[in-house]
C-alpha atoms as a PDB file:
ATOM      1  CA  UNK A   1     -54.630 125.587   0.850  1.00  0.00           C
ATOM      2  CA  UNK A   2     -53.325 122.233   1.281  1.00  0.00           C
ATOM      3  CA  UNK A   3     -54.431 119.171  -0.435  1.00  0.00           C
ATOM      4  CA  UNK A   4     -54.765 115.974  -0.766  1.00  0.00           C
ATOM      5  CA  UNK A   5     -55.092 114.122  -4.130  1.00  0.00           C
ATOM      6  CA  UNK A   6     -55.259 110.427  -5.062  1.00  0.00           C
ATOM      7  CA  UNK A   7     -56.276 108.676  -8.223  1.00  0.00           C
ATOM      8  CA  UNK A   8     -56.189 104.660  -9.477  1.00  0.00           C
ATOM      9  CA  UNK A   9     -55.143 103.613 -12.873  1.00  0.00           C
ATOM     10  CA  UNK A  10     -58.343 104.896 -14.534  1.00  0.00           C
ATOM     11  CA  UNK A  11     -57.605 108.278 -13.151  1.00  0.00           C
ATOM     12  CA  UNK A  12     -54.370 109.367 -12.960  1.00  0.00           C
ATOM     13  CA  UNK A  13     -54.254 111.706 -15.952  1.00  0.00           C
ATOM     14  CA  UNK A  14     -57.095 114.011 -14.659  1.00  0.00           C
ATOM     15  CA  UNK A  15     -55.543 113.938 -11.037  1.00  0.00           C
ATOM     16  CA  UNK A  16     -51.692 114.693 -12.817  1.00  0.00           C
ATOM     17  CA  UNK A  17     -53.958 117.692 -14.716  1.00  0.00           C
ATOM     18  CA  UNK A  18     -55.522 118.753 -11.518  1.00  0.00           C
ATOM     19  CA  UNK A  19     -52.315 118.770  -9.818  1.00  0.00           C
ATOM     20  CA  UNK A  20     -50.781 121.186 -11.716  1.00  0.00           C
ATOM     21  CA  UNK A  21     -53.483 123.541 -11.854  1.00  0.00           C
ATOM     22  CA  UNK A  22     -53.054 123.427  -7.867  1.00  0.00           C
ATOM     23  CA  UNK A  23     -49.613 124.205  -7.722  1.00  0.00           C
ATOM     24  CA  UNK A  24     -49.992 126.823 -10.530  1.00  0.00           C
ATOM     25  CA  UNK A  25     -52.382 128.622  -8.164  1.00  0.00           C
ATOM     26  CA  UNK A  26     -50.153 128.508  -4.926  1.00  0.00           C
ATOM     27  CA  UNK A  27     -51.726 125.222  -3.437  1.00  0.00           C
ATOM     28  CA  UNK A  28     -49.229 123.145  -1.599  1.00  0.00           C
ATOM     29  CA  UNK A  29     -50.183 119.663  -3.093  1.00  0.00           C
ATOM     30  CA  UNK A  30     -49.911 116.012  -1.381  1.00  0.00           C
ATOM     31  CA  UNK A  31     -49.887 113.775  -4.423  1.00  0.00           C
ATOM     32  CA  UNK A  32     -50.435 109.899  -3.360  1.00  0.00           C
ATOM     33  CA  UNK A  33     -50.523 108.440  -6.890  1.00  0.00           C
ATOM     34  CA  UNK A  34     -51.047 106.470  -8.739  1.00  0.00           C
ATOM     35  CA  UNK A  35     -48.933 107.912 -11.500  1.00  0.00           C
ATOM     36  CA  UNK A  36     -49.894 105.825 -14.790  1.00  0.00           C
ATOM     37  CA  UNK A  37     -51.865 102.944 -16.121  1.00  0.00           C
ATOM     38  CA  UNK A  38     -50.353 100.204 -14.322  1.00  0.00           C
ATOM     39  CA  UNK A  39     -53.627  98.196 -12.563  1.00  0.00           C
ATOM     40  CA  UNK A  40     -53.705  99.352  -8.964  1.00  0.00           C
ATOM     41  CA  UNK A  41     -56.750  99.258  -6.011  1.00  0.00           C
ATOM     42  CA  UNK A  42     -58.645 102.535  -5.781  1.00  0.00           C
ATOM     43  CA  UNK A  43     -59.376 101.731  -1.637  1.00  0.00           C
ATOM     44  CA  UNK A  44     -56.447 102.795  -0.899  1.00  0.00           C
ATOM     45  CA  UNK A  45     -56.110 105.866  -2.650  1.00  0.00           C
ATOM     46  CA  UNK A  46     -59.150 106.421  -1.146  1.00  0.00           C
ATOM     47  CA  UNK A  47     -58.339 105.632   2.417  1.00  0.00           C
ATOM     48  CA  UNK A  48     -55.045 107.769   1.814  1.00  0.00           C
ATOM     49  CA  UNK A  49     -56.318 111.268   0.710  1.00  0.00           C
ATOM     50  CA  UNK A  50     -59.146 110.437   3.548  1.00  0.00           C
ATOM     51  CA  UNK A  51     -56.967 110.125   6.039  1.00  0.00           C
ATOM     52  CA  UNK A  52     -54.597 113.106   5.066  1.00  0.00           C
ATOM     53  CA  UNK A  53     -57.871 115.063   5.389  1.00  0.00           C
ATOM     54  CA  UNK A  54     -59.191 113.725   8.883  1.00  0.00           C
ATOM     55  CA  UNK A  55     -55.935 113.796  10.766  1.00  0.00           C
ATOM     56  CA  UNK A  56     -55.497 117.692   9.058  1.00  0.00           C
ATOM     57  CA  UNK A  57     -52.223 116.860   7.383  1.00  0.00           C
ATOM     58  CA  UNK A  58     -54.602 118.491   4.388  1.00  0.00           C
ATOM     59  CA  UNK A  59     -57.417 120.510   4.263  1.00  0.00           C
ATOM     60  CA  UNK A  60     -59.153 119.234   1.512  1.00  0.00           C
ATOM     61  CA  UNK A  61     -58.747 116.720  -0.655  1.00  0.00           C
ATOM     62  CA  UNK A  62     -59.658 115.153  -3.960  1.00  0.00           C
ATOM     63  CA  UNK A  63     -59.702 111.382  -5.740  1.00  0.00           C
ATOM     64  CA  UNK A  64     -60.384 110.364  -9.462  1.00  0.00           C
ATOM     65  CA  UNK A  65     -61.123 106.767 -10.266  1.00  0.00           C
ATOM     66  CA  UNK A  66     -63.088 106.038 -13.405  1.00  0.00           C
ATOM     67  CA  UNK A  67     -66.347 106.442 -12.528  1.00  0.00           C
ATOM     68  CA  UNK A  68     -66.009 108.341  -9.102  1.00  0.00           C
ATOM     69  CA  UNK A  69     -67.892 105.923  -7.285  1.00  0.00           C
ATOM     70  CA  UNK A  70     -65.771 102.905  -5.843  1.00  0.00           C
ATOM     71  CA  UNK A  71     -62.651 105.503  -4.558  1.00  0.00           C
ATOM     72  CA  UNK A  72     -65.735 108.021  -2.683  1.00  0.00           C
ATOM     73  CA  UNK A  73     -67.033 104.529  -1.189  1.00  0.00           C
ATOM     74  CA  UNK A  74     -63.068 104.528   0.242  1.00  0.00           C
ATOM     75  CA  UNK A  75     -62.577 107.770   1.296  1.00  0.00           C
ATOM     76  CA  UNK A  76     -65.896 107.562   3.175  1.00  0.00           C
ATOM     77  CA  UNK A  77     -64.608 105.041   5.165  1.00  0.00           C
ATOM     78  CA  UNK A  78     -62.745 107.197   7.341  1.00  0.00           C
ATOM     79  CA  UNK A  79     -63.918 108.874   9.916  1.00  0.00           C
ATOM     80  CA  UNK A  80     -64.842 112.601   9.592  1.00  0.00           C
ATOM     81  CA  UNK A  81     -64.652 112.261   5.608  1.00  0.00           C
ATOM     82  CA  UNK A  82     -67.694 113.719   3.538  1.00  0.00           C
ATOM     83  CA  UNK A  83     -66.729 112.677   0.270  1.00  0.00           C
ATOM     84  CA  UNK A  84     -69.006 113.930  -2.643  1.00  0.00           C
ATOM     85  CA  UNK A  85     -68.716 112.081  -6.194  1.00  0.00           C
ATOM     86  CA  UNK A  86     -69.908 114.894  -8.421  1.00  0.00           C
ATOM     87  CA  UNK A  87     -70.392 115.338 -12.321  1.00  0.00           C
ATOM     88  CA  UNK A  88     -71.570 118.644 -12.832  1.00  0.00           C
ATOM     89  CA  UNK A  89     -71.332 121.701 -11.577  1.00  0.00           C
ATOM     90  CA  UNK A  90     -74.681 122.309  -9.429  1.00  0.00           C
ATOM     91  CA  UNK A  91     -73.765 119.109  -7.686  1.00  0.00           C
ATOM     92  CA  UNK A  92     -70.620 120.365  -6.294  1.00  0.00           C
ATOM     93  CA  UNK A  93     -71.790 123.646  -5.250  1.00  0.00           C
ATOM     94  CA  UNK A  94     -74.261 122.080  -2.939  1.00  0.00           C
ATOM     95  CA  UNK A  95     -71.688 119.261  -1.946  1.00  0.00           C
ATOM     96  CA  UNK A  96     -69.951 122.317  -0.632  1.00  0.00           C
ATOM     97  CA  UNK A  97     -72.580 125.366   0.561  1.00  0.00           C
ATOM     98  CA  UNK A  98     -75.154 122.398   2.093  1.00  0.00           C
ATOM     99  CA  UNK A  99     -72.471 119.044   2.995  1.00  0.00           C
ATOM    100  CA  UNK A 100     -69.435 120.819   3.800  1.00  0.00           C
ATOM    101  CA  UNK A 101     -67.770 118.062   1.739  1.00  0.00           C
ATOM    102  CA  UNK A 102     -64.022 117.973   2.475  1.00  0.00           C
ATOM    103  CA  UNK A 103     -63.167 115.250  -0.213  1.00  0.00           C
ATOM    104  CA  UNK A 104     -64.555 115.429  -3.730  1.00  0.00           C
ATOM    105  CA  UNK A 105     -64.351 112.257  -6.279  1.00  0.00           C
ATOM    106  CA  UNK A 106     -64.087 113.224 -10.227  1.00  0.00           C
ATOM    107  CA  UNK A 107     -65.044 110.515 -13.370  1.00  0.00           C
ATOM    108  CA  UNK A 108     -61.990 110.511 -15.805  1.00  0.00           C
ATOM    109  CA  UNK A 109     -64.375 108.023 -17.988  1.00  0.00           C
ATOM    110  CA  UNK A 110     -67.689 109.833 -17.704  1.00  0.00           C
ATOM    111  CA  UNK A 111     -66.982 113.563 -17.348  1.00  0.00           C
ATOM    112  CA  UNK A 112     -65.335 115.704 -19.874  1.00  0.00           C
ATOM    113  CA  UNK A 113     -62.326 117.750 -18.557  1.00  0.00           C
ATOM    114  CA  UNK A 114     -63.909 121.610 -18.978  1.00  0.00           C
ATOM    115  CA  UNK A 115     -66.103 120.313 -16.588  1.00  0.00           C
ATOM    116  CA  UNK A 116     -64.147 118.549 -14.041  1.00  0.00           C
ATOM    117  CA  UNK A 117     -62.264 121.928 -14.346  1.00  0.00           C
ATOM    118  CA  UNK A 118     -65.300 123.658 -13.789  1.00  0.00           C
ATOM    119  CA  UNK A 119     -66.092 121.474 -10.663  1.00  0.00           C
ATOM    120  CA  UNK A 120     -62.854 121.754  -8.881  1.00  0.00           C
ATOM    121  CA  UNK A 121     -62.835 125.728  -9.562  1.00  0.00           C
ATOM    122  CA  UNK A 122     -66.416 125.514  -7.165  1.00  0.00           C
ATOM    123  CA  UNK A 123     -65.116 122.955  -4.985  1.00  0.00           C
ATOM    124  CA  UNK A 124     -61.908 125.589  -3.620  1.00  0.00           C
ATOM    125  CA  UNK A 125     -63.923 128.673  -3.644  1.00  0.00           C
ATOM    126  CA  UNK A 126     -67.536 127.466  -2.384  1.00  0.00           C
ATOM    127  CA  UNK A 127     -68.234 127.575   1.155  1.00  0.00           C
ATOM    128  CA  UNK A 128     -69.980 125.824   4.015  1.00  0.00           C
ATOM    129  CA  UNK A 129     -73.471 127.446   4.492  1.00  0.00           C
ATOM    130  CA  UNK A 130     -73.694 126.119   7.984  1.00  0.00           C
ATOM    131  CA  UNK A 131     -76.904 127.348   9.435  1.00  0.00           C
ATOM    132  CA  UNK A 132     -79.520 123.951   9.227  1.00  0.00           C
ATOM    133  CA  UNK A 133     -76.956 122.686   7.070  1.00  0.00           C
ATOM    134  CA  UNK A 134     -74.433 122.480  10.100  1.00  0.00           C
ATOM    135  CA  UNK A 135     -77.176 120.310  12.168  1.00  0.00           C
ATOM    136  CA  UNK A 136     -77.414 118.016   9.538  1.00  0.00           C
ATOM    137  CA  UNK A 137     -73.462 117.142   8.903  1.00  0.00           C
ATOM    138  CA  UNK A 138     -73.307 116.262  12.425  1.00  0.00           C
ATOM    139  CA  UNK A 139     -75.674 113.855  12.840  1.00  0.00           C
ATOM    140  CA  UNK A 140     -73.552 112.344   9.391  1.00  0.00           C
ATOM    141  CA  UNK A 141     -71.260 110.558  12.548  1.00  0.00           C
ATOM    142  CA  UNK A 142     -73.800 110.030  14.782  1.00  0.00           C
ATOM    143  CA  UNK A 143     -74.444 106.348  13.580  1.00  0.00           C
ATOM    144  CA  UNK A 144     -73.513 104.658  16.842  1.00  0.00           C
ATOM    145  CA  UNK A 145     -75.167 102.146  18.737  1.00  0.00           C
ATOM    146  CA  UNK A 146     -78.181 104.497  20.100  1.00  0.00           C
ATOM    147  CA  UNK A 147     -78.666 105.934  16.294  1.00  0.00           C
ATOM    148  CA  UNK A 148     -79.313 101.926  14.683  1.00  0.00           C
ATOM    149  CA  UNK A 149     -81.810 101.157  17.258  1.00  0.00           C
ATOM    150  CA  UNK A 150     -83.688 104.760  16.707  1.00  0.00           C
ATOM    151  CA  UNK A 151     -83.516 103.418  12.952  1.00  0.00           C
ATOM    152  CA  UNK A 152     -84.213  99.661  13.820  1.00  0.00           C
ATOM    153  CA  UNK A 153     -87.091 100.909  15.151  1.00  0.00           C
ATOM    154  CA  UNK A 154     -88.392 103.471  12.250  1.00  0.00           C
ATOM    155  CA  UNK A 155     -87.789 100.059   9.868  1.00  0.00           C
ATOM    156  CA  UNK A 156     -89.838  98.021  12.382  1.00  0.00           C
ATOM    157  CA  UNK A 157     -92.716 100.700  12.369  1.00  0.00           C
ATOM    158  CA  UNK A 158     -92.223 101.033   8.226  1.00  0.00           C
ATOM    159  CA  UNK A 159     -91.459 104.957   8.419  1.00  0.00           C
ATOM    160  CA  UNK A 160     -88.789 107.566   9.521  1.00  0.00           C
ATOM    161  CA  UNK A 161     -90.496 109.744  12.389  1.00  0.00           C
ATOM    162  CA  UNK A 162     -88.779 112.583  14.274  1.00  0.00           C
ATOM    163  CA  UNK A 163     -86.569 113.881  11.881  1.00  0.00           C
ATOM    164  CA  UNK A 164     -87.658 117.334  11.682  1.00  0.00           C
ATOM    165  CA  UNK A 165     -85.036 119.986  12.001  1.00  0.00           C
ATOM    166  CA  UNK A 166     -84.739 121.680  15.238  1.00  0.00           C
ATOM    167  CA  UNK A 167     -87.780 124.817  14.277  1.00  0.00           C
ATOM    168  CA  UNK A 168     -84.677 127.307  15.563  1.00  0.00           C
ATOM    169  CA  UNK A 169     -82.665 126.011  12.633  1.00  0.00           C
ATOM    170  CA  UNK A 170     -85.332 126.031   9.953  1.00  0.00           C
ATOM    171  CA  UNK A 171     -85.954 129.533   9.493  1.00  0.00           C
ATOM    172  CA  UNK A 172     -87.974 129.745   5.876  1.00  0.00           C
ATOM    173  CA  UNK A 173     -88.782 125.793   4.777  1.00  0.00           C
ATOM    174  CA  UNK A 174     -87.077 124.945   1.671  1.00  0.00           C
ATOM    175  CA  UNK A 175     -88.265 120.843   1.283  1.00  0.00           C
ATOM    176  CA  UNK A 176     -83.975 120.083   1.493  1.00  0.00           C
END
């Protein structure tokens, strides 16, 4: 598989870590930096790896700031990015089998390596349910003009209404 990795200063180590795991196990690897602890902007690591990802130059990819949060904010910025900031295990299984997410963000400050380890093992081998879960990526870039005004409206009214899934699609209901 081929993928994408970027990291700021407060991440590089773990993404340097995680790249040689990926080459160790045959992945061909697109490594944007940063490389050490030299202050740099997470955005655009994040808008990198992102873009790598949308425009298929990678399959996958993966960022690691210091809390996960700021760089996923950036690589959601690009269109056709589902980036997941995870911190256990359980959280990137479902990132995965439910969200199809093709860029995942690590914590080098707040997660432990075995973990993060852990996390990216489930993040190459889990796959996409599809199913229900399939209907609901979609409509993740259908926020267009027509999609505000259906939720102008739902804030005007002071609830969400028709946002049941398709009854085809539902099968057994599981509340997710």
């Amino acid at each position: 598989m081929k993928i994408a990795l970027g990291a700021d200063h407060a991440g590089f180590e773990y993404k340097d870590r995680i790249v040689k795991i990926l080459r160790d196990r045959g992945h061909d690897v697109l490594d944007f930096g940063t490389h050490d602890a030299t202050a740099v902007d997470y955005p655009q690591y994040g808008y990198a790896v992102g873009e790598a990802v949308a425009t298929g130059q990678a399959e996958r990819g993966i960022v690691v700031c210091g809390s996960s949060l700021g760089i996923a904010m950036a690589a959601n910025k690009v269109p056709g990015i589902r980036c997941a900031p995870v911190n256990e295990p359980y959280s990137a299984e479902l990132a995965r089998r439910h969200n199809d997410a093709n860029v995942i963000a690590f914590s080098e400050r707040l997660t432990g390596w075995e973990m993060i380890e852990r996390m990216l093992e489930i993040f190459l081998e889990t796959p996409f349910d599809g199913g229900r879960h399939a209907h609901r990526v979609e409509q993740l870039f259908e926020f267009g003009d027509d999609q505000r005004s259906r939720t102008l409206k739902d804030l005007e009214k002071g609830e969400v209404r028709d946002a049941q899934t398709p009854t085809d699609l539902v099968g057994v209901p599981t509340g997710d």
